[in-house]
N, C-alpha and C. Protein backbone atom coordinates (compact mmCIF):
# COMPACT_ATOMS: atom_id res chain seq x y z
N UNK A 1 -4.25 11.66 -6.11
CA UNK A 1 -3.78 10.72 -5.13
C UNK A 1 -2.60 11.38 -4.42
N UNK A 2 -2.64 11.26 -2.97
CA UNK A 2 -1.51 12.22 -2.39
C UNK A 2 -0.82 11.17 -1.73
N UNK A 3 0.59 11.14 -2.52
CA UNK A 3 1.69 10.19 -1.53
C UNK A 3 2.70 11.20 -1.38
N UNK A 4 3.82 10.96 -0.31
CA UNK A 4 4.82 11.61 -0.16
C UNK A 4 6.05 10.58 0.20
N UNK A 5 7.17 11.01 -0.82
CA UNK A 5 8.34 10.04 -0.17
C UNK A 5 9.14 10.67 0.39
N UNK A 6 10.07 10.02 1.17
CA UNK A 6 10.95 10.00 2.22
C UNK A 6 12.16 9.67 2.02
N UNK A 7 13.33 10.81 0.87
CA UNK A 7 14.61 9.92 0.37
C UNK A 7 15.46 9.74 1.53
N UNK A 8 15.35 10.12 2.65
CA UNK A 8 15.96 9.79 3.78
C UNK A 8 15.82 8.90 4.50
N UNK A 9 14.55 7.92 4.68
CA UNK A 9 14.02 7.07 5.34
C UNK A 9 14.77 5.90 5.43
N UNK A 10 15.60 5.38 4.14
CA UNK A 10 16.20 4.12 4.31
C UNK A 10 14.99 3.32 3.86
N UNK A 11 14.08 3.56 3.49
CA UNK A 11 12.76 2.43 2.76
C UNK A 11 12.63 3.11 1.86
N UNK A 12 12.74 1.86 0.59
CA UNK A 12 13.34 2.03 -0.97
C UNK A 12 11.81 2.57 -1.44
N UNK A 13 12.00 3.80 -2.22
CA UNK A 13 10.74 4.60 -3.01
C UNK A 13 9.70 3.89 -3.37
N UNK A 14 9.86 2.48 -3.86
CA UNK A 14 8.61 1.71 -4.37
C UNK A 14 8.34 1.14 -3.09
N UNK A 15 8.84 0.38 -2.24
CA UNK A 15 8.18 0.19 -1.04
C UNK A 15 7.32 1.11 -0.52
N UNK A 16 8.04 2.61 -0.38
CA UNK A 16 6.93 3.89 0.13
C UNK A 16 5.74 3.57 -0.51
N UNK A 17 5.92 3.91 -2.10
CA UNK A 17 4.52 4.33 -2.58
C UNK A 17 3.55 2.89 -2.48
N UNK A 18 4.24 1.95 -2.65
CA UNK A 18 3.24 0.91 -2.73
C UNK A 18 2.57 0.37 -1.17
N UNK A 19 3.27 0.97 -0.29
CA UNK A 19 2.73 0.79 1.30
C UNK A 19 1.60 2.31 1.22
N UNK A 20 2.15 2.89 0.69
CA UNK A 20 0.37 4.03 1.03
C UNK A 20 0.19 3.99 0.30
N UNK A 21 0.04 3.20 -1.03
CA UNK A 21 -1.62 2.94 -1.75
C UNK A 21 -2.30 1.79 -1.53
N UNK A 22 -1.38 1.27 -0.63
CA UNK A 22 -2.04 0.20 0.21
C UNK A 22 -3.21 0.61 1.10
N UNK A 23 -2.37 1.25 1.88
CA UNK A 23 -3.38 2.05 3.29
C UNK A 23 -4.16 3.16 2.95
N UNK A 24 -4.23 4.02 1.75
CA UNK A 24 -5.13 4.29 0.85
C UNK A 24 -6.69 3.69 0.64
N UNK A 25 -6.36 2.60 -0.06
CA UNK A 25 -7.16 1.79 -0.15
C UNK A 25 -7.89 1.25 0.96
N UNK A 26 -7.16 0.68 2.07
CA UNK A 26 -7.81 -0.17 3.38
C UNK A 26 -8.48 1.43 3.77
N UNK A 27 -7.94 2.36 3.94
CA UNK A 27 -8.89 3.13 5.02
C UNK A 27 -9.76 3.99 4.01
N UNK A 28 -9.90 3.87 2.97
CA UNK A 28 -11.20 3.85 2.55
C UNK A 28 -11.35 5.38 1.59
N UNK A 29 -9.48 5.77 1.43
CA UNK A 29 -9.49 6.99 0.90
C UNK A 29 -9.21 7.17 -0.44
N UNK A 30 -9.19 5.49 -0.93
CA UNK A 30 -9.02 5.45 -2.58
C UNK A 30 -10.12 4.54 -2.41
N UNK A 31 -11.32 4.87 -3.28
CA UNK A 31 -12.47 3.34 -3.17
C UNK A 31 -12.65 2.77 -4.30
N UNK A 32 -13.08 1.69 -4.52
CA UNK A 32 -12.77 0.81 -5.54
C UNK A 32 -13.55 1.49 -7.36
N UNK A 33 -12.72 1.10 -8.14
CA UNK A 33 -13.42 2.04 -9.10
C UNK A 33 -12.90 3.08 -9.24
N UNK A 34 -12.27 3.81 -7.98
CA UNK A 34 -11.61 4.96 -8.33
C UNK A 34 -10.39 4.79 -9.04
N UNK A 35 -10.27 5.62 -10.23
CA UNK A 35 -8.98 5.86 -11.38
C UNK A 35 -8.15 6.47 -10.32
N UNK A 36 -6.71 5.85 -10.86
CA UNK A 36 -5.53 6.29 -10.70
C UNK A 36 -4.57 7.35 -11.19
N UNK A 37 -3.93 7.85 -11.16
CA UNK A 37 -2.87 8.66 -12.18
C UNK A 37 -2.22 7.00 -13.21
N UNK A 38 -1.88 8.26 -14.44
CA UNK A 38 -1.04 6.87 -14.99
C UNK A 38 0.01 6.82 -14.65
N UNK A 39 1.10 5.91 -14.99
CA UNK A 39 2.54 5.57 -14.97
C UNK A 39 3.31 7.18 -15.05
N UNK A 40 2.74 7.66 -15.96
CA UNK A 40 4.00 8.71 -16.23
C UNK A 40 3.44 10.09 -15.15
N UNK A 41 2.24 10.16 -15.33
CA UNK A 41 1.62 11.51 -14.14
C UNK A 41 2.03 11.42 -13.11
N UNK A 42 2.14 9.93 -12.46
CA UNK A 42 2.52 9.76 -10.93
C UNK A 42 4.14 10.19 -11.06
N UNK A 43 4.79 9.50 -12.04
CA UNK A 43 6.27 10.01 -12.14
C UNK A 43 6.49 11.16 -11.93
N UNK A 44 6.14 11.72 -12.47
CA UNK A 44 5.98 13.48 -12.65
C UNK A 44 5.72 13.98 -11.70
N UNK A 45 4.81 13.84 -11.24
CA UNK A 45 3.93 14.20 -9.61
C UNK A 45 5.12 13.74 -8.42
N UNK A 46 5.53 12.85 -8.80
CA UNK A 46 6.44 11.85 -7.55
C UNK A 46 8.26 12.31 -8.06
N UNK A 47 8.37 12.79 -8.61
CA UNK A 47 9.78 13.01 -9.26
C UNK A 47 10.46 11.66 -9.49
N UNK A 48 10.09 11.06 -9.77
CA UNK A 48 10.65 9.16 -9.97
C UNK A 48 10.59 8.89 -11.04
N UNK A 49 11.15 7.69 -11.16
CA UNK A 49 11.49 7.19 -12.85
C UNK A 49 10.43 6.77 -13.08
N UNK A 50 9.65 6.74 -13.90
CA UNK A 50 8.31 6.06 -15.16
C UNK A 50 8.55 4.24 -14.82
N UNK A 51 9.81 4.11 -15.05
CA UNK A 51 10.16 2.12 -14.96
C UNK A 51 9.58 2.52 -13.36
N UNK A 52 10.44 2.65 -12.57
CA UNK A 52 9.58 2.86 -10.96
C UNK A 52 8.05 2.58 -10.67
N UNK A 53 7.41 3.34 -11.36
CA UNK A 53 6.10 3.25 -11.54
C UNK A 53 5.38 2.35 -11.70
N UNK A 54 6.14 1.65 -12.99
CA UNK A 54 5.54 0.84 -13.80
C UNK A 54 5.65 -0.29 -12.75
N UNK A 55 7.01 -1.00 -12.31
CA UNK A 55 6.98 -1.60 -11.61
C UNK A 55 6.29 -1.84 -10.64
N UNK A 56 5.55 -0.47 -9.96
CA UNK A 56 5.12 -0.50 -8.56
C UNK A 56 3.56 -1.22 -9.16
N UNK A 57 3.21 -0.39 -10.39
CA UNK A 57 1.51 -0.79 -10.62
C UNK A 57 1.65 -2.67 -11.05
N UNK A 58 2.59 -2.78 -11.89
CA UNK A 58 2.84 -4.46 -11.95
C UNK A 58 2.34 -5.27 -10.40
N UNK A 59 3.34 -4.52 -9.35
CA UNK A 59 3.42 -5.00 -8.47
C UNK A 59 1.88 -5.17 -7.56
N UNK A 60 1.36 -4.09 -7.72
CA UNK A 60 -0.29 -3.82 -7.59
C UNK A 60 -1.53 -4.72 -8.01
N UNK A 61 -1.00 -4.64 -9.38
CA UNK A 61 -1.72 -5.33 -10.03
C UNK A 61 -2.19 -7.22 -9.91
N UNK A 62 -0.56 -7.81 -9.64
CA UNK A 62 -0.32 -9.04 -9.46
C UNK A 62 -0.96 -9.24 -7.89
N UNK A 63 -0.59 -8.18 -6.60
CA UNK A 63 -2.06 -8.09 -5.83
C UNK A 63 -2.81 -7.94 -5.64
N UNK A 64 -3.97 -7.62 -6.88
CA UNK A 64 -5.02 -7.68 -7.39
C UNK A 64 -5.73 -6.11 -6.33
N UNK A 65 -4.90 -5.22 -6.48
CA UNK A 65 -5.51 -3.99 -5.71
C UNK A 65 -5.74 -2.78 -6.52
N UNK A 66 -4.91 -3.03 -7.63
CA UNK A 66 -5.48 -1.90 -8.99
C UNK A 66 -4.97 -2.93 -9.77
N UNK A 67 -6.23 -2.14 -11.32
CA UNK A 67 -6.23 -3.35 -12.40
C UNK A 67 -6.15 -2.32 -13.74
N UNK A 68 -5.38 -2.71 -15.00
CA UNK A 68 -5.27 -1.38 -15.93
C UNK A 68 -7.00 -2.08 -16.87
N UNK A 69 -6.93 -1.28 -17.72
CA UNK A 69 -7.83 -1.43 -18.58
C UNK A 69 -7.23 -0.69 -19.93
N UNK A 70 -7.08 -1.34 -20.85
CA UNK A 70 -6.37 -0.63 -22.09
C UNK A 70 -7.47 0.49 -22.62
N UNK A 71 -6.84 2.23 -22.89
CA UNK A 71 -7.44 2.82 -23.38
C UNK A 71 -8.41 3.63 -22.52
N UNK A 72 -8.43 2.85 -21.15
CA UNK A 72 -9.91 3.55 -20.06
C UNK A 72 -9.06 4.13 -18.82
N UNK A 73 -7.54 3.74 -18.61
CA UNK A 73 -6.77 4.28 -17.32
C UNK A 73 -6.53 2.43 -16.16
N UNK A 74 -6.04 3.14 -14.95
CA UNK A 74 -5.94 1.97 -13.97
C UNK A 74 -6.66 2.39 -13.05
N UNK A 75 -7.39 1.51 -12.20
CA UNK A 75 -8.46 1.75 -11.73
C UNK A 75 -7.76 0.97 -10.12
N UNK A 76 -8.65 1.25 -9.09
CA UNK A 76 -8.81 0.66 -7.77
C UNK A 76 -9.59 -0.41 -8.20
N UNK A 77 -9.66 -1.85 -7.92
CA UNK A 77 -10.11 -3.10 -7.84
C UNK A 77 -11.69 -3.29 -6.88
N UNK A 78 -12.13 -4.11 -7.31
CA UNK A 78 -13.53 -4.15 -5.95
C UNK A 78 -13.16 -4.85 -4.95
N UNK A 79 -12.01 -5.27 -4.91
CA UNK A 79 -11.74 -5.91 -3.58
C UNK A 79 -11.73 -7.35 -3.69
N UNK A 80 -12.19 -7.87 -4.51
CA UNK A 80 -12.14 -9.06 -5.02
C UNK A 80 -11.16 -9.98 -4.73
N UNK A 81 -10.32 -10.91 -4.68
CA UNK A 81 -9.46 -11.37 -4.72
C UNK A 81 -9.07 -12.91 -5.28
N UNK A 82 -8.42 -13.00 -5.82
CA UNK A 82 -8.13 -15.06 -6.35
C UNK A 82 -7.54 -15.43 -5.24
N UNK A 83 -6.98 -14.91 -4.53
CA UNK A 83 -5.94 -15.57 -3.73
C UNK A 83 -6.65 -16.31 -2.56
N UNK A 84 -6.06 -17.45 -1.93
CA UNK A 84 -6.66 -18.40 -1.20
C UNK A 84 -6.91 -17.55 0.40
N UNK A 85 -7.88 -17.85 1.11
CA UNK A 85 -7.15 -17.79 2.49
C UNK A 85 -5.36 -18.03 3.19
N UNK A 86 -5.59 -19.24 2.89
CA UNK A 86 -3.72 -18.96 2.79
C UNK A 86 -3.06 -18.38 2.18
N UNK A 87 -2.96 -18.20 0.85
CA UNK A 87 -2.16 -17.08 0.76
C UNK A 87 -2.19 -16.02 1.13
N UNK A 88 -3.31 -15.64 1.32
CA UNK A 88 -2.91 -13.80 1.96
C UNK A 88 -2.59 -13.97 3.36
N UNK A 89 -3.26 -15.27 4.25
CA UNK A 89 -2.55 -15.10 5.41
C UNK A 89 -0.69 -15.42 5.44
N UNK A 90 -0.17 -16.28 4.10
CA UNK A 90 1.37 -15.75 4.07
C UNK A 90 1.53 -14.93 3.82
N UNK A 91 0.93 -14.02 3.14
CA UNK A 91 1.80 -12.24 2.53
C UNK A 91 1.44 -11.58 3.74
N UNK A 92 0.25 -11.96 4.33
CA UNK A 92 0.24 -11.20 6.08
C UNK A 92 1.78 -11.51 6.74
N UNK A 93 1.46 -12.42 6.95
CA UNK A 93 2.96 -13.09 8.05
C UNK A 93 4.05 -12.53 7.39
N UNK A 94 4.60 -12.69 5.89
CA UNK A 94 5.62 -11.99 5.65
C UNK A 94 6.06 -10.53 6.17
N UNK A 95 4.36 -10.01 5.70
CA UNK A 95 4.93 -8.33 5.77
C UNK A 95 4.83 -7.51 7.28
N UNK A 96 4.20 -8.92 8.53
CA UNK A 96 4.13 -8.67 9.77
C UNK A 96 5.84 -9.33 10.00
N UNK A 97 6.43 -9.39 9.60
CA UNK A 97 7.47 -10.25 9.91
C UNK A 97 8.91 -9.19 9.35
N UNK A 98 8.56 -7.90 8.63
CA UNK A 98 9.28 -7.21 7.98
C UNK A 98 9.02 -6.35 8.71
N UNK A 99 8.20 -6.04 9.14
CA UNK A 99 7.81 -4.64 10.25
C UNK A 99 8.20 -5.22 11.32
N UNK A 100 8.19 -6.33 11.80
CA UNK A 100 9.04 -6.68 12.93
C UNK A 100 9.92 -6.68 13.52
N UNK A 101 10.94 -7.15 12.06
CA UNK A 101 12.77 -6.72 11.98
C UNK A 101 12.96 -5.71 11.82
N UNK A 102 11.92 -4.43 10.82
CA UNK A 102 12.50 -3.35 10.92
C UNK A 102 12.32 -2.61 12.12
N UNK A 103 11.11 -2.72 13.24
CA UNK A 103 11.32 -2.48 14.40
C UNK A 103 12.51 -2.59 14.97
N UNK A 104 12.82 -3.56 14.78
CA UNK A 104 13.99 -4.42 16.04
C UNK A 104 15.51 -3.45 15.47
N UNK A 105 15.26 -3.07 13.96
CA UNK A 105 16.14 -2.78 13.62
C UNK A 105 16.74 -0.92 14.16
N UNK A 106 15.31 -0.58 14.02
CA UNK A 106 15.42 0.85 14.97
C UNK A 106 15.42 0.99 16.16
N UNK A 107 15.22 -0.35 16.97
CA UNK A 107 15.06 -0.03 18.07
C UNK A 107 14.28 0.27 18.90
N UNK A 108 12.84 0.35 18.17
CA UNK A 108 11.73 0.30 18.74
C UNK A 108 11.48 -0.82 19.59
N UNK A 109 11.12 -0.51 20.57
CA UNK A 109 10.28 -1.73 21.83
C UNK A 109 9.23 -2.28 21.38
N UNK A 110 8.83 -3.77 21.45
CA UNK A 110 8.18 -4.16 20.69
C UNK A 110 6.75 -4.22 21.60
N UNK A 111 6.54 -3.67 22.79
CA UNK A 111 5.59 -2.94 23.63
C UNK A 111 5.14 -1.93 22.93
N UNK A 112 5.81 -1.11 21.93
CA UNK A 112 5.35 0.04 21.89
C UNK A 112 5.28 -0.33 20.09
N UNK A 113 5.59 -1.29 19.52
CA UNK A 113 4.92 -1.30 18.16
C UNK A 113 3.51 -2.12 18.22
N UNK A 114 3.56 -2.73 19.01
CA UNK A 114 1.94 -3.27 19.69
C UNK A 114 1.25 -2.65 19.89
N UNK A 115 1.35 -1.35 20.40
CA UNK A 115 0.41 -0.37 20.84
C UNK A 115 0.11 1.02 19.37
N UNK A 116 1.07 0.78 18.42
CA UNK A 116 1.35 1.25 17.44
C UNK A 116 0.03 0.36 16.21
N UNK A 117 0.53 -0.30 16.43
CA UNK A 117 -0.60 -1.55 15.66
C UNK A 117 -1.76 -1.27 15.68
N UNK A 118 -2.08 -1.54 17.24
CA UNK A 118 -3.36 -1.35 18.13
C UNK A 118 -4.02 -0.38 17.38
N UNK A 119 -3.40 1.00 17.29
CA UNK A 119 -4.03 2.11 17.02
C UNK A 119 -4.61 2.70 16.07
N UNK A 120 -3.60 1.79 15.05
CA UNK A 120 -3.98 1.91 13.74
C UNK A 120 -5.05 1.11 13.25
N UNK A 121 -4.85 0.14 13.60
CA UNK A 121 -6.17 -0.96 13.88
C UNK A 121 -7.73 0.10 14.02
N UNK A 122 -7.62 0.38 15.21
CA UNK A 122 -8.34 1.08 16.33
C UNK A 122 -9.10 2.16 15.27
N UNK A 123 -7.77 2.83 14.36
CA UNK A 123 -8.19 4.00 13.26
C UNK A 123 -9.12 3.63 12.24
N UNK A 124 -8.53 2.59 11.41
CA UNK A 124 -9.24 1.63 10.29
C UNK A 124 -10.89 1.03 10.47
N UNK A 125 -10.63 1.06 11.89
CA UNK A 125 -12.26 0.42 12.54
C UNK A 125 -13.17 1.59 12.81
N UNK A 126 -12.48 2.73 13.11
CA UNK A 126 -13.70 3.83 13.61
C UNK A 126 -13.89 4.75 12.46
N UNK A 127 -12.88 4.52 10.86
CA UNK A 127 -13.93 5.00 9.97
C UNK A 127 -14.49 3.80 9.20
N UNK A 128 -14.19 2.89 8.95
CA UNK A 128 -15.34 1.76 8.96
C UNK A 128 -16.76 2.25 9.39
N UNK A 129 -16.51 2.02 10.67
CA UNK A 129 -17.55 2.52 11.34
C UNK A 129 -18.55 3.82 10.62
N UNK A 130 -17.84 4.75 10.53
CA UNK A 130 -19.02 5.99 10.22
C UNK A 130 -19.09 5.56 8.95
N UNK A 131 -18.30 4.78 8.05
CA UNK A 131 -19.29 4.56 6.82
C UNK A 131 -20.21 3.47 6.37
């Protein structure tokens, strides 16, 4: 699994990793079923604390996007989900609502995180597409 952090960025290490194994997943480059590193490999791999980790897969887990299995590793999820229509459309709105402020906060034009969106959008759909 290839993540890279950013100790300069000002966005806290578990936010990083847990935003690209997010987008991992959506664009189709971790697929469901696929094993993970464990807690301590990713540490290692990531130079981060093991608790870090642990936290982030907790955090994963409780969004039902990787699931452990005692003895077999942590795995990518089928996509499945408990959560209602509403709820994920609040954890949408929240985390559209955090990229918003942090726009505003850099200074980005919000013309040009629209078109930022757009594209990524635009990305997610045209490998959809070929698969």
């Amino acid at each position: 699994m290839y993540l890279t952090i950013e100790h300069n960025s000002g966005v806290p290490v578990s936010a990083q990793i847990v935003a690209q194994v997010k987008y991992l997943v959506i664009s189709g480059q971790l697929e469901p079923g696929e094993r993970i590193p464990s807690v301590r490999a990713l540490a290692r791999e990531l130079k981060v604390n093991p608790t870090t980790v642990a936290r982030i897969y907790r955090q994963l887990e409780a969004e039902e996007i990787i699931c452990t299995q005692a003895g077999r590793g942590t795995f990518i999820t089928q996509g499945r989900s408990s959560l209602t229509l509403a709820e994920k459309r609040r954890q949408i709105v929240a985390r559209v609502r955090e990229l918003v402020v942090e726009s505003g906060r850099i200074n980005l034009d919000y013309t040009e995180l629209r078109k930022l969106v757009e594209m990524e959008i635009a990305r997610i759909e045209q490998k959809e597409s070929r698969s």
